[in-house]
N, C-alpha and C. Protein backbone atom coordinates (compact mmCIF):
# COMPACT_ATOMS: atom_id res chain seq x y z
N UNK A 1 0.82 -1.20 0.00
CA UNK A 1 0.00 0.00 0.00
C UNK A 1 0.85 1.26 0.00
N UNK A 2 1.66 1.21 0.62
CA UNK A 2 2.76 1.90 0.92
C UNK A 2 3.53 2.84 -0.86
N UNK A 3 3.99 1.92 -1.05
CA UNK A 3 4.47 1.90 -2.39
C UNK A 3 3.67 2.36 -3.30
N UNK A 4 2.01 1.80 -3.44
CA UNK A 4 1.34 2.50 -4.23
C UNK A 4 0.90 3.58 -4.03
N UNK A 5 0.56 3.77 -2.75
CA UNK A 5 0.20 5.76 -2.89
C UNK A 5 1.47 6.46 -3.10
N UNK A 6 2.75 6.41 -2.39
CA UNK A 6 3.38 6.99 -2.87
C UNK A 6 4.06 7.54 -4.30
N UNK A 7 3.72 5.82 -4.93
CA UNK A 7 3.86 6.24 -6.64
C UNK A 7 2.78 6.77 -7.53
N UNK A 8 1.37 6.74 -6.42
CA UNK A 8 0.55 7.54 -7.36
C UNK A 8 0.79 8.87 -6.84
N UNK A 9 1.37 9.33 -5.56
CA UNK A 9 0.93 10.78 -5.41
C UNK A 9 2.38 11.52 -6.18
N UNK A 10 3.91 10.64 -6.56
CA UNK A 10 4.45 11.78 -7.15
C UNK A 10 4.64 11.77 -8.57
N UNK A 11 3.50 10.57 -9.08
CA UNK A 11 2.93 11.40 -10.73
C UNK A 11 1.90 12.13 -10.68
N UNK A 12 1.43 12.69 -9.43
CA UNK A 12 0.24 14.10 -9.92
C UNK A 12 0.85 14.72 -9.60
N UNK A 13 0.29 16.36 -9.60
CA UNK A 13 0.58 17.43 -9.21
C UNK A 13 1.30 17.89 -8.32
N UNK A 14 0.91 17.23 -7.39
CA UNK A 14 1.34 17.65 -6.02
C UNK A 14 2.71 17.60 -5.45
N UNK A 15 2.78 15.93 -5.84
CA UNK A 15 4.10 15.42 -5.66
C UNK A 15 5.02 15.47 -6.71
N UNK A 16 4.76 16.12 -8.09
CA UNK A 16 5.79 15.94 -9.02
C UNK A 16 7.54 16.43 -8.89
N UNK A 17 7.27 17.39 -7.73
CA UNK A 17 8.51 17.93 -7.27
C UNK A 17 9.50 16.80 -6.71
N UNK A 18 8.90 16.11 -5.90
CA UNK A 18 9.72 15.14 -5.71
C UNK A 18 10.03 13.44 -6.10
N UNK A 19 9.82 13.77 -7.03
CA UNK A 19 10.06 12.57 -8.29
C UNK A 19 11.47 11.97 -8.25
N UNK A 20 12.08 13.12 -9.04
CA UNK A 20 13.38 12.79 -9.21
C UNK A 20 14.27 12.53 -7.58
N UNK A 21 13.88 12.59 -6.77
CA UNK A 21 14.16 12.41 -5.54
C UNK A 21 13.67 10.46 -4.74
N UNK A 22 12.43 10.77 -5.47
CA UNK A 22 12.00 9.38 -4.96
C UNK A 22 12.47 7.98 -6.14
N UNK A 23 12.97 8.86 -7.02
CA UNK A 23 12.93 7.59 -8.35
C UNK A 23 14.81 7.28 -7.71
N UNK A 24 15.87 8.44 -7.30
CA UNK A 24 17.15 7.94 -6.93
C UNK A 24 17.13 7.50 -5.68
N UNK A 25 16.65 7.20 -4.87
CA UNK A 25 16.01 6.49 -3.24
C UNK A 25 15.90 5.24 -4.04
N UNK A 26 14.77 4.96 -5.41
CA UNK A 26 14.68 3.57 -5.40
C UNK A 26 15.57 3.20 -6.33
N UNK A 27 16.23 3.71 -7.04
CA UNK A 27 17.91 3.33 -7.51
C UNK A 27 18.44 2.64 -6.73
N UNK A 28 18.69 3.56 -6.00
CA UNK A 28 19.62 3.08 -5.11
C UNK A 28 19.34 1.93 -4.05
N UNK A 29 17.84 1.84 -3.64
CA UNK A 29 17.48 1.11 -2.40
C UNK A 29 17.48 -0.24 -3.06
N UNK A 30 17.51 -0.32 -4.97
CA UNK A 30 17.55 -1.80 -4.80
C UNK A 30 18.64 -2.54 -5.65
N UNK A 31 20.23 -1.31 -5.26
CA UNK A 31 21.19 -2.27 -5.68
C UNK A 31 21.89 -2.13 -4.09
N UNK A 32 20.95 -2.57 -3.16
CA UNK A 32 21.39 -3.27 -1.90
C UNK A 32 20.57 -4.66 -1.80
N UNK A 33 21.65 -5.55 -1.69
CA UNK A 33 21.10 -7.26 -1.47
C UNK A 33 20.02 -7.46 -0.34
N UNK A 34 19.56 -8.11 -0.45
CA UNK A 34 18.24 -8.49 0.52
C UNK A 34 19.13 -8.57 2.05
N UNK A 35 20.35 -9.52 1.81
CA UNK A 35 21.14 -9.94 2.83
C UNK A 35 21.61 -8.32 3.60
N UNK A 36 21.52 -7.86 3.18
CA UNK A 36 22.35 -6.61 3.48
C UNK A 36 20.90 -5.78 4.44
N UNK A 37 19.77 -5.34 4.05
CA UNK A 37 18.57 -5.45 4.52
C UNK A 37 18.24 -5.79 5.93
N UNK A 38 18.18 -7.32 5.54
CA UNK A 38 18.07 -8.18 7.08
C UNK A 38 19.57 -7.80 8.00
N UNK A 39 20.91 -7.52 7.53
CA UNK A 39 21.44 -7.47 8.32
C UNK A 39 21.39 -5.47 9.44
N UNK A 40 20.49 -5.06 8.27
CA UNK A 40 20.35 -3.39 9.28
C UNK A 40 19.13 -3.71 10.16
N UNK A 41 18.20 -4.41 9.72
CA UNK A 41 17.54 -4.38 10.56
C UNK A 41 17.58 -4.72 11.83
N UNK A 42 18.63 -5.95 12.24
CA UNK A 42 19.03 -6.81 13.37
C UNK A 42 19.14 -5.61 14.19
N UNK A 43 19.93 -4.50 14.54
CA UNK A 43 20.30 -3.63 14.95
C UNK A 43 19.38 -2.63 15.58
N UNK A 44 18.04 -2.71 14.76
CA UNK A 44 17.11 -2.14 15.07
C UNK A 44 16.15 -2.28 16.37
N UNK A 45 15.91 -3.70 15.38
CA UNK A 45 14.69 -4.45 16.28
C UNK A 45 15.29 -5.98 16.86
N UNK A 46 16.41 -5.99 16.64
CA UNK A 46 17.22 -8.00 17.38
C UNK A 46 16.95 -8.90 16.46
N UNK A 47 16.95 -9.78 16.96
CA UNK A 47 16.53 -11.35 16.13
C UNK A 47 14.99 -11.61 16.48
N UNK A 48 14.73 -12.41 15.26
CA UNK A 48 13.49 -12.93 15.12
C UNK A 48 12.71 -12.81 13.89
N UNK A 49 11.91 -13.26 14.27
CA UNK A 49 10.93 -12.51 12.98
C UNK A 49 10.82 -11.31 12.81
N UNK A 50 10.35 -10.28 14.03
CA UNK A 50 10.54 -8.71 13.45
C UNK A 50 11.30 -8.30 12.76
N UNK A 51 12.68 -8.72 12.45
CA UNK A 51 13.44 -8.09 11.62
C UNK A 51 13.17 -8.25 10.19
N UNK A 52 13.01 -10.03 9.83
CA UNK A 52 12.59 -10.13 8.72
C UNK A 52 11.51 -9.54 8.22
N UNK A 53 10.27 -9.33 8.60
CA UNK A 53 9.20 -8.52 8.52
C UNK A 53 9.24 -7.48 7.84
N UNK A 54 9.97 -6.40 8.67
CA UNK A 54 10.87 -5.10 8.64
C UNK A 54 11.55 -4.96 7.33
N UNK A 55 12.30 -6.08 6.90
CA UNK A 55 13.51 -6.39 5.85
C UNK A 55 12.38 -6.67 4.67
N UNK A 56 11.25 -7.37 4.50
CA UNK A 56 10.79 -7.86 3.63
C UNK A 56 9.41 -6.91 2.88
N UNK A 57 9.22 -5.90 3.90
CA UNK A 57 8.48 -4.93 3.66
C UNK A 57 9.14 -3.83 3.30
N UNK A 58 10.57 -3.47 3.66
CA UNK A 58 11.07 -2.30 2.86
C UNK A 58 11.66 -3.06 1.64
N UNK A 59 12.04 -4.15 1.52
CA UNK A 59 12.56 -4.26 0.32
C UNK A 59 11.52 -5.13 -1.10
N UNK A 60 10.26 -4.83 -0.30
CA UNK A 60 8.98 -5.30 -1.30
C UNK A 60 8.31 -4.02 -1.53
N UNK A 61 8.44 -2.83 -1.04
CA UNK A 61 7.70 -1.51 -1.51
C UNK A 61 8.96 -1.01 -2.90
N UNK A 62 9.99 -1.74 -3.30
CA UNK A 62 10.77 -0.47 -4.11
C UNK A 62 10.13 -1.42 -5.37
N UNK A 63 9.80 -2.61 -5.61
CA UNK A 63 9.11 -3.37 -7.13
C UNK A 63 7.73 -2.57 -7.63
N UNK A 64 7.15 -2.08 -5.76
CA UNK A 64 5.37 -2.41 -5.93
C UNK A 64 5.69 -0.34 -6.61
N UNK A 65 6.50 0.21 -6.18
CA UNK A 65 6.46 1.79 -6.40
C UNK A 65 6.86 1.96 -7.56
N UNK A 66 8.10 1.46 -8.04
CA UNK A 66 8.21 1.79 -8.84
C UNK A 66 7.31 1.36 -10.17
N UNK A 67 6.40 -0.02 -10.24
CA UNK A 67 5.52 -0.40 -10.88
C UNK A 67 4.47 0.52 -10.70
N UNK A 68 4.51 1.12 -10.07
CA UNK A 68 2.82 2.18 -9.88
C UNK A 68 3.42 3.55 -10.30
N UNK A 69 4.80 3.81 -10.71
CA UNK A 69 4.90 4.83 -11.38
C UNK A 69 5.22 4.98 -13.00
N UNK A 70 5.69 3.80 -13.33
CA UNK A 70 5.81 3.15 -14.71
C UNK A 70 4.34 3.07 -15.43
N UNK A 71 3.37 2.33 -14.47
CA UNK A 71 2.14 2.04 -14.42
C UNK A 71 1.20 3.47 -14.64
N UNK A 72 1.41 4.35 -14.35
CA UNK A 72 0.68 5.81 -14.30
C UNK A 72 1.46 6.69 -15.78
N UNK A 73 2.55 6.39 -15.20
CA UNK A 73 3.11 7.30 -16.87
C UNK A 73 3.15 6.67 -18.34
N UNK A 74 2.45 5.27 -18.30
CA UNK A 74 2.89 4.61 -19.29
C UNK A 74 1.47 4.72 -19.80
N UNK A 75 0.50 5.83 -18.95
CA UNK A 75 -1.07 6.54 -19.68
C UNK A 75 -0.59 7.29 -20.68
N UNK A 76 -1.00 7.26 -21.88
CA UNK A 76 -1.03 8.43 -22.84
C UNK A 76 -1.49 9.66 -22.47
N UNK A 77 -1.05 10.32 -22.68
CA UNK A 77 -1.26 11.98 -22.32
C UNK A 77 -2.14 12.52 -23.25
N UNK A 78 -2.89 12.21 -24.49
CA UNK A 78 -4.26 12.31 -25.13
C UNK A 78 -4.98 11.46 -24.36
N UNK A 79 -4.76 10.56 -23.82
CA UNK A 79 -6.03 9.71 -23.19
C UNK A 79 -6.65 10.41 -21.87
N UNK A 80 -5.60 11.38 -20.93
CA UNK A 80 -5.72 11.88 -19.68
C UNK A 80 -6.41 12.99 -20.48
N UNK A 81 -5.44 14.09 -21.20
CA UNK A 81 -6.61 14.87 -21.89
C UNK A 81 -7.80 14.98 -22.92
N UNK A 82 -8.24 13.36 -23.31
CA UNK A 82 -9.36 13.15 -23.57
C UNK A 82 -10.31 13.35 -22.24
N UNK A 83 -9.86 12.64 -21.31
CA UNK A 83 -10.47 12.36 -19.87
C UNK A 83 -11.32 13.78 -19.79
N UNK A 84 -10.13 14.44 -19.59
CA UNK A 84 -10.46 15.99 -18.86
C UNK A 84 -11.33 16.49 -19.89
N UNK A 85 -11.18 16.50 -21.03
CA UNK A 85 -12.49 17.56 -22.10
C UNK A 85 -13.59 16.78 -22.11
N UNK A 86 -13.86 15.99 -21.62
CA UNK A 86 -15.06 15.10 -21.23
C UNK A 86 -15.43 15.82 -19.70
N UNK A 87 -14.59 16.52 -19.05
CA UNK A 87 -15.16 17.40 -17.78
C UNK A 87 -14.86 15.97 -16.78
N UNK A 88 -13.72 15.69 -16.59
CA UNK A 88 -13.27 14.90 -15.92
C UNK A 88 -12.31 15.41 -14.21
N UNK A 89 -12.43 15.39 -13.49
CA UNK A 89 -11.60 15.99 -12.59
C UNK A 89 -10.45 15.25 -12.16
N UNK A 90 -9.31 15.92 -11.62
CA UNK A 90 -8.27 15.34 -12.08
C UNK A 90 -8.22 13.70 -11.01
N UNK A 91 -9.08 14.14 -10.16
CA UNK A 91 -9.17 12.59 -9.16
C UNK A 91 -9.63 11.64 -10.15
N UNK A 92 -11.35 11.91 -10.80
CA UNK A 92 -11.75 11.17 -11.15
C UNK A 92 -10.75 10.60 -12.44
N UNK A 93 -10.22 11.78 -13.03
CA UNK A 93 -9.46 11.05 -14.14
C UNK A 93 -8.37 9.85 -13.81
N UNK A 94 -7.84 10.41 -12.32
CA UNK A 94 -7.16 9.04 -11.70
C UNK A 94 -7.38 7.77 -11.65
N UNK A 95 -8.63 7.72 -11.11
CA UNK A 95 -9.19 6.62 -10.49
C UNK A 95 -9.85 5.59 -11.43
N UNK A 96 -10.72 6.61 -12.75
CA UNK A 96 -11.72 5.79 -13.40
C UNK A 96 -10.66 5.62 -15.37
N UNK A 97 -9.69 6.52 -15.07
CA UNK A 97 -8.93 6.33 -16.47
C UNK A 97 -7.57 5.88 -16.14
N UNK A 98 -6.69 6.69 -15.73
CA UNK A 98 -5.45 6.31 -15.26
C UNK A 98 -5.30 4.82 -14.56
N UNK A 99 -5.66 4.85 -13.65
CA UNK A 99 -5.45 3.34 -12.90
C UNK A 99 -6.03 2.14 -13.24
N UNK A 100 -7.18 2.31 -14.26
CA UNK A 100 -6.96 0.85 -14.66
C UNK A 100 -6.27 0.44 -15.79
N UNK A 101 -5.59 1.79 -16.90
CA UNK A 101 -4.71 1.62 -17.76
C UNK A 101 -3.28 1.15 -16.93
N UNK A 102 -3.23 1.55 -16.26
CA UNK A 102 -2.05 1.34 -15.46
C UNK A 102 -1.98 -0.23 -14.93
N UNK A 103 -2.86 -0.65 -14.27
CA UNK A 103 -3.22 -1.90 -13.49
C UNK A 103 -2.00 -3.12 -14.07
N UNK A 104 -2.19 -3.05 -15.47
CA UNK A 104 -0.93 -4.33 -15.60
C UNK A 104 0.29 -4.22 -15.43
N UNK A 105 0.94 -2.83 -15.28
CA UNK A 105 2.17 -2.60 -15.12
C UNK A 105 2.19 -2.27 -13.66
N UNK A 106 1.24 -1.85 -13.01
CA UNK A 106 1.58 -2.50 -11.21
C UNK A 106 1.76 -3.15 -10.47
N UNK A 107 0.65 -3.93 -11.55
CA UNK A 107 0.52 -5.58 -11.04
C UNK A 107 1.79 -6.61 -11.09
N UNK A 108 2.31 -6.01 -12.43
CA UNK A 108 4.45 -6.59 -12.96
C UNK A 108 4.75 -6.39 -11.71
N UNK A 109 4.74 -5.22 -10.84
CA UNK A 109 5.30 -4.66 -10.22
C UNK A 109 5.23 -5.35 -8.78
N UNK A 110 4.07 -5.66 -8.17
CA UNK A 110 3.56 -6.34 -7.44
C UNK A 110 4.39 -7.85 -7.45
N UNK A 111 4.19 -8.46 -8.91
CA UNK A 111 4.30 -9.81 -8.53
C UNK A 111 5.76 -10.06 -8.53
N UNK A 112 6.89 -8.88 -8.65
CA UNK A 112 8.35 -8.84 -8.80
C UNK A 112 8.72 -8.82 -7.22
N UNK A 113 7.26 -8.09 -6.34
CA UNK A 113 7.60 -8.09 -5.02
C UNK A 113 7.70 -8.77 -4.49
N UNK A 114 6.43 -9.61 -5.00
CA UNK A 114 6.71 -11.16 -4.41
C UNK A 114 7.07 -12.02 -4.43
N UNK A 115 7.96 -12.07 -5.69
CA UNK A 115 8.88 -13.77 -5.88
C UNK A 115 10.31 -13.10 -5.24
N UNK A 116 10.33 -11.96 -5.00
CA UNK A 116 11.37 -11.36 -4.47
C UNK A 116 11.64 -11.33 -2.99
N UNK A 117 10.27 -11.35 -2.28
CA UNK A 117 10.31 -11.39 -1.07
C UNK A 117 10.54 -12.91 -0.28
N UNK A 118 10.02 -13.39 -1.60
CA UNK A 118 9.85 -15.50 -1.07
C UNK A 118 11.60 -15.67 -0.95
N UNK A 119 12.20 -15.59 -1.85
CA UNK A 119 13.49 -15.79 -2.11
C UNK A 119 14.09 -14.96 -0.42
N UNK A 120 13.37 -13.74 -0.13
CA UNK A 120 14.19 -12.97 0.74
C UNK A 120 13.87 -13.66 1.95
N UNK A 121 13.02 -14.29 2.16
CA UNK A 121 12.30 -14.99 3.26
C UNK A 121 13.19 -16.31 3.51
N UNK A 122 13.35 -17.01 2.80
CA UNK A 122 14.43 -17.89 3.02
C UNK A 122 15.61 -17.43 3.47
N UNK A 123 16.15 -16.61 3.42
CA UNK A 123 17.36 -16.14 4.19
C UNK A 123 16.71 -15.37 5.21
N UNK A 124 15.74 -15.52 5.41
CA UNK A 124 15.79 -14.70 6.90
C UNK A 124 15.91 -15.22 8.13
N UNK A 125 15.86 -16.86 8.18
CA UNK A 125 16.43 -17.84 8.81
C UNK A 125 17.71 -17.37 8.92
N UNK A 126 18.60 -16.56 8.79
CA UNK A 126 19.86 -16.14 9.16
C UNK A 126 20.05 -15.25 9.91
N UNK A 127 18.60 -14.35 10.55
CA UNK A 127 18.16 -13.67 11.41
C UNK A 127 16.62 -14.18 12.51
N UNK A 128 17.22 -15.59 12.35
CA UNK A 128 16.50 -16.14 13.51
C UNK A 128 14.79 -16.55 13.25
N UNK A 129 14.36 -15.95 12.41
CA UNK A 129 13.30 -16.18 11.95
C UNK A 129 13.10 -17.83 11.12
N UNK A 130 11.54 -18.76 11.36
CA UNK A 130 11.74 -19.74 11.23
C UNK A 130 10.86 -19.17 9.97
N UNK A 131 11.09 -19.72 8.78
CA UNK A 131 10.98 -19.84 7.64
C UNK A 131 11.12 -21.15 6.74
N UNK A 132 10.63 -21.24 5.53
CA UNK A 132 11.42 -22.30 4.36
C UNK A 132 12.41 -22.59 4.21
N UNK A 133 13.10 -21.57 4.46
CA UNK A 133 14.45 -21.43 4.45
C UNK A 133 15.67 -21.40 5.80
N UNK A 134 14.54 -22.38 6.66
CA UNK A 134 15.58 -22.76 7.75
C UNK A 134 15.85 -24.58 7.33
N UNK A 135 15.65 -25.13 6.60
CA UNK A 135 16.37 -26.29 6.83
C UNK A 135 17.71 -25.94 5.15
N UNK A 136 18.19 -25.10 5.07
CA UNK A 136 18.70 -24.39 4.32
C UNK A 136 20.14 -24.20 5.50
N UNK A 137 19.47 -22.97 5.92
CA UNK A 137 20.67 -22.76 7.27
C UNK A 137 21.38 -23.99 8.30
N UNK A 138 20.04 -24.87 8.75
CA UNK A 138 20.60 -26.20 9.11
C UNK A 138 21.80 -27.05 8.51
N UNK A 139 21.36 -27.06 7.14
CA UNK A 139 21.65 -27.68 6.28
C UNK A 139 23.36 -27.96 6.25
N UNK A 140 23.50 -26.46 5.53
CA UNK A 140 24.91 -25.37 5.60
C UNK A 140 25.60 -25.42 6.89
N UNK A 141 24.26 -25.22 8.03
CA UNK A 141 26.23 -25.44 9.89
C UNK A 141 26.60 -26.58 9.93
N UNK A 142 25.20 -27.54 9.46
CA UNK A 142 25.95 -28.94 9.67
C UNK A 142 26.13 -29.92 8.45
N UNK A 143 26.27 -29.21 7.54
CA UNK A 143 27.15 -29.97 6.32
C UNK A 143 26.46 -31.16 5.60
N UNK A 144 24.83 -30.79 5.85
CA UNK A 144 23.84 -31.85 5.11
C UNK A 144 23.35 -31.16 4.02
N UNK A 145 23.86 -31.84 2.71
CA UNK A 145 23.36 -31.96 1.74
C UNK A 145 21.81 -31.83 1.45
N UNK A 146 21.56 -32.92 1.74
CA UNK A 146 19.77 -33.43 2.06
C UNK A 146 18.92 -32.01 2.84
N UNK A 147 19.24 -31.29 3.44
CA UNK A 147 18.77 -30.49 4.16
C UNK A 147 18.62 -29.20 3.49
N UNK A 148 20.40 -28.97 2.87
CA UNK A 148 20.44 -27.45 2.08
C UNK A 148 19.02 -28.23 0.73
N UNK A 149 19.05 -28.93 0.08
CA UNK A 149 18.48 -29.52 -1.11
C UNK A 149 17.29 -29.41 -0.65
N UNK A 150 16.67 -29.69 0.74
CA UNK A 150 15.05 -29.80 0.41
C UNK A 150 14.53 -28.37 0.85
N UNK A 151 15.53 -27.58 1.50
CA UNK A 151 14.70 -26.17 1.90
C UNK A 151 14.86 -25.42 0.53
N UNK A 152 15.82 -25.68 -0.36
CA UNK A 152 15.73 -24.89 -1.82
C UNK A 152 14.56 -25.75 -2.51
N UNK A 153 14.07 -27.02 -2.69
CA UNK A 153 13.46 -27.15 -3.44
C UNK A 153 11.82 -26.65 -3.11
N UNK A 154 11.99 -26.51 -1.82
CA UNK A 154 10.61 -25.94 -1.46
C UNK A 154 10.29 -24.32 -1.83
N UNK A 155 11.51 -23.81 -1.51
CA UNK A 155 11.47 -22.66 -1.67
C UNK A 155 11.77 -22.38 -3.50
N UNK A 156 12.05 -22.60 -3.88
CA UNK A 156 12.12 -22.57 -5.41
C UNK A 156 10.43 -23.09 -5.82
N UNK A 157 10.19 -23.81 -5.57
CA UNK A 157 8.32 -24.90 -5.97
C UNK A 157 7.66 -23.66 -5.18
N UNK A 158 7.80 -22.55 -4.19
CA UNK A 158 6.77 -21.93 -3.82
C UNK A 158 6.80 -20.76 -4.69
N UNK A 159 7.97 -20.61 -5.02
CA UNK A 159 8.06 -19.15 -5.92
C UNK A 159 7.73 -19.53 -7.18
N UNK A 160 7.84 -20.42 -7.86
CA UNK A 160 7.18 -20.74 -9.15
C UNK A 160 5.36 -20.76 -8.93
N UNK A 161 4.90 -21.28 -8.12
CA UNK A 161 3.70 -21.51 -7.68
C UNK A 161 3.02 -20.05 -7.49
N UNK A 162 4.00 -19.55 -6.69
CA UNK A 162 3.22 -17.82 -6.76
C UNK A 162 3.15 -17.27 -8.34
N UNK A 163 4.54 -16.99 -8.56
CA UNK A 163 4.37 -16.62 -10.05
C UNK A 163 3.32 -16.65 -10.73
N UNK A 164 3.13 -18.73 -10.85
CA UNK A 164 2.07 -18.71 -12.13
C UNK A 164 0.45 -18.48 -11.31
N UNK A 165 0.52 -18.21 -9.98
CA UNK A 165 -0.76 -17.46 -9.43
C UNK A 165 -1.02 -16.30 -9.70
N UNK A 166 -0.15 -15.38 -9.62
CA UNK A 166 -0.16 -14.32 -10.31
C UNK A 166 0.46 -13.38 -11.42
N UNK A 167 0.69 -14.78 -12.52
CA UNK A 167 0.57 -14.41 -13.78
C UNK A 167 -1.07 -14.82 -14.47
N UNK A 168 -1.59 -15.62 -13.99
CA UNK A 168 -3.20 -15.99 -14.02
C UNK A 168 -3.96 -14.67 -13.65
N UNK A 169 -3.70 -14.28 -12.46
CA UNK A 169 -4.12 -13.30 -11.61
C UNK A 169 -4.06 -11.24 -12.72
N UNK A 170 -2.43 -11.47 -13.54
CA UNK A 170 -2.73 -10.43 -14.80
C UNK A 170 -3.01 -10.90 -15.75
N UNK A 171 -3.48 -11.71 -16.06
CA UNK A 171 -4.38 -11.86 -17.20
C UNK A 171 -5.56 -11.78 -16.80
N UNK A 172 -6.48 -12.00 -16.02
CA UNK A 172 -7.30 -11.18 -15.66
C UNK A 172 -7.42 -9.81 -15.65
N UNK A 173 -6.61 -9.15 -15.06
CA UNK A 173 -6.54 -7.63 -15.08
C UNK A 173 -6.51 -7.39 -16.12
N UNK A 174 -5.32 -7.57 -17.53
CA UNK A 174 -5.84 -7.55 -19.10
C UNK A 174 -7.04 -7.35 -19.78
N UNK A 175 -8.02 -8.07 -18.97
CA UNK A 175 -9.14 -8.50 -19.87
C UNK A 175 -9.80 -6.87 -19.03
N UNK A 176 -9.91 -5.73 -18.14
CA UNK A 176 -10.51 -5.35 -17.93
C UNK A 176 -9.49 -3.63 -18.05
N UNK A 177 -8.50 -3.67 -18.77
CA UNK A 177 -7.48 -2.74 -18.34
C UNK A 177 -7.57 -2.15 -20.46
């Protein structure tokens, strides 16, 4: 949610000033590794799950924002000012033109968050949190094969599984966008 208002409010008006401000924040916020993430957070909030939480929600808002700003500008600018000479206001032009042209390129955006976050979730067992990706960590201190092998294959079979849930999930949106 996070991610999407923010990427809808600095393609209007309001927020256009700080665009170029929020677009080098998410430059930058996502050529830092997930690992790197979970390890600021420890510091914050300790071990456990809170951290991963923490780690998996800031580093799942920079896919879902920047898809909701790709998603908004990738409206034709005759289509917004068709909107408006139809006596459109600039909300309504948001809501009832803009955003559902937009919808499939948020939705990219969305589902990048989430095969991104599954993957990040498995290492968060390295911050104490029990996850898929603790018989992974097991695996690795104590030198079982069998162990690293079945927490990747689960975790690999869940992220494919999301995917093709929500690649089903935009093709739907297609049919109404």
């Amino acid at each position: 949610l996070i991610g999407t208002a923010l990427g809808m409010w600095v393609t209007q008006r309001g927020g256009q000033p700080f665009r170029s401000t929020v677009d080098t924040l998410v430059a930058m916020g996502q050529t830092v590794p997930p690992v790197a993430v979970l390890a600021l957070a420890v510091p914050m909030v300790g071990f456990g799950a809170l951290p991963a939480l923490l780690a998996l929600a800031v580093y799942g808002l920079l896919p879902v924002l920047q898809g909701t700003v790709s998603g908004l500008q990738s409206v034709p600018a005759d289509v917004r000012q068709a909107a408006q000479g139809m006596g459109m206001s600039p909300r309504q032009c948001l809501w009832q033109v803009e955003v559902p042209l937009a919808l499939p390129v948020w939705w990219s955006g969305v589902r990048t968050s989430v095969i991104i976050n599954v993957g990040t979730a498995a290492i968060a067992s390295t911050v104490g949190a029990k996850t898929l990706g603790s018989p992974i960590i097991v695996g690795l201190s104590g030198f079982n094969t069998a162990y690293v092998l079945q927490g990747a294959v689960l975790v690999a079979a869940l992220a494919v599984v999301v995917d093709l849930a929500f690649e089903q999930l935009a093709r739907q949106f297609q049919k109404y966008s």
